[in-house]
Structure formats: C-alpha cells, structure tokens
C-alpha atoms as a PDB file:
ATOM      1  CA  UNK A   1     -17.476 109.057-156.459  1.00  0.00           C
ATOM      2  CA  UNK A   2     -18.926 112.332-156.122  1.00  0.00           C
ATOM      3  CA  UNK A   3     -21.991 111.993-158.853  1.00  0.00           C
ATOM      4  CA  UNK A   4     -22.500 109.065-157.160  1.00  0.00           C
ATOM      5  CA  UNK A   5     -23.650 109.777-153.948  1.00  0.00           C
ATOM      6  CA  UNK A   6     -25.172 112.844-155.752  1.00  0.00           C
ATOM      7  CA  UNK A   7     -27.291 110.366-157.468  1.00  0.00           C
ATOM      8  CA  UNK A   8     -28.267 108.724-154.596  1.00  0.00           C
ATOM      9  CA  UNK A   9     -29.098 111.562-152.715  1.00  0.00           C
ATOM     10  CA  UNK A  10     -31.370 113.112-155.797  1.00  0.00           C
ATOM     11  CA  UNK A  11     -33.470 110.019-155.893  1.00  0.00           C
ATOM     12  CA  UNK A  12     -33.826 109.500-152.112  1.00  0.00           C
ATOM     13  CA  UNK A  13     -35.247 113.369-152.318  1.00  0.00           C
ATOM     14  CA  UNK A  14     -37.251 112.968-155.177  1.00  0.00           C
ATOM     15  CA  UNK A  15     -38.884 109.347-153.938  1.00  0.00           C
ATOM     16  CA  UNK A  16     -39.645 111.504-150.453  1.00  0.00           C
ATOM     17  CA  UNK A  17     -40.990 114.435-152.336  1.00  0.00           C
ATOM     18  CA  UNK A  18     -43.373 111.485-154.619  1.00  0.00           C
ATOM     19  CA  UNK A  19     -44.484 110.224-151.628  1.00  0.00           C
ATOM     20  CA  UNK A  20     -44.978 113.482-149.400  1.00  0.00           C
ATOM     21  CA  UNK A  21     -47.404 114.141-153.195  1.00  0.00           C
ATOM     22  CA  UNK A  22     -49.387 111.082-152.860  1.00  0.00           C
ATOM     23  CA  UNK A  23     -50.148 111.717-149.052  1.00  0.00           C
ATOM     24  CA  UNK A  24     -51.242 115.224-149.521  1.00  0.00           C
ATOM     25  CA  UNK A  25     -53.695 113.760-152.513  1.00  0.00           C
ATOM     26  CA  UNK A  26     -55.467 111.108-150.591  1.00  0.00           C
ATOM     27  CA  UNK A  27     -56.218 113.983-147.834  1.00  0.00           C
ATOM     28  CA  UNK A  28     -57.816 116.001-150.425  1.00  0.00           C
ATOM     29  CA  UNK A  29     -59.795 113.198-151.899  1.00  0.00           C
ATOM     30  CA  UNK A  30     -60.764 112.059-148.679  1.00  0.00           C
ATOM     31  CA  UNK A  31     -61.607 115.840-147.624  1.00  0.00           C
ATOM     32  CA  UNK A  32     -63.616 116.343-150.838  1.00  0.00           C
ATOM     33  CA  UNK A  33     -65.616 113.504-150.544  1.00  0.00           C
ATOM     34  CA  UNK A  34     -66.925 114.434-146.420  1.00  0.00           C
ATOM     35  CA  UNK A  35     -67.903 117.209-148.422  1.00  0.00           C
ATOM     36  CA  UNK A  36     -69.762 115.700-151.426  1.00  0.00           C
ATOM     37  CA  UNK A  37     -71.613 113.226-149.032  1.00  0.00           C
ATOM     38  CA  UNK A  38     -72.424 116.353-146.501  1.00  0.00           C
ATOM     39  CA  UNK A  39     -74.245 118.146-149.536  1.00  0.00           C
ATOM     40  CA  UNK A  40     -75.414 115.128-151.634  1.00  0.00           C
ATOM     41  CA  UNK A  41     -77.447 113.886-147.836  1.00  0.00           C
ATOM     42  CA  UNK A  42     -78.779 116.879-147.262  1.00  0.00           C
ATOM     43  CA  UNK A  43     -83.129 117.224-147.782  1.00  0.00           C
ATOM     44  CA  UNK A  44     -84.004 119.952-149.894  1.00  0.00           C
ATOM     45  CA  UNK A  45     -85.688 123.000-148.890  1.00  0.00           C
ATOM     46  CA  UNK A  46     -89.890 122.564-148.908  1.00  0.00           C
ATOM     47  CA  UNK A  47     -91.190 125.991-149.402  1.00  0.00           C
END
C-alpha cells in the first residue's frame, strides 16, 4: 500500500515539475522574441 501512494505522489510531483518547465519556456520565448522584434525594428545608423 505503501509504493502505492508513493507512486502516486512521484507522478503528481513530476507532472507539476513538467508543467512548472513548460511555463517557464513560453516566458522565455515570449521574452526573446520582445527582444528580436525591438532590434530587428530598429533603423540603422546613417552616418
């Protein structure tokens, strides 16, 4: 009964862990790409 609820208790961690992952990703992507669009608009420098 013991490995059981173990078991359960691993997975529950690991699915939160998966999905804590996958939030902390899209923030970077969306992150990185303010940036790329802040340098890709930018007018270069006429000398």
């Amino acid at each position: 009964m013991k490995k059981k609820i173990y078991g359960i208790v691993l997975i529950n961690i690991m699915a939160m862990a998966d999905g804590w992952n996958f939030n902390q990703r899209k923030k970077k992507v969306e992150v990185l790409n303010k940036v790329q669009l802040f340098f890709y608009n930018k007018q270069p420098l006429k000398i």
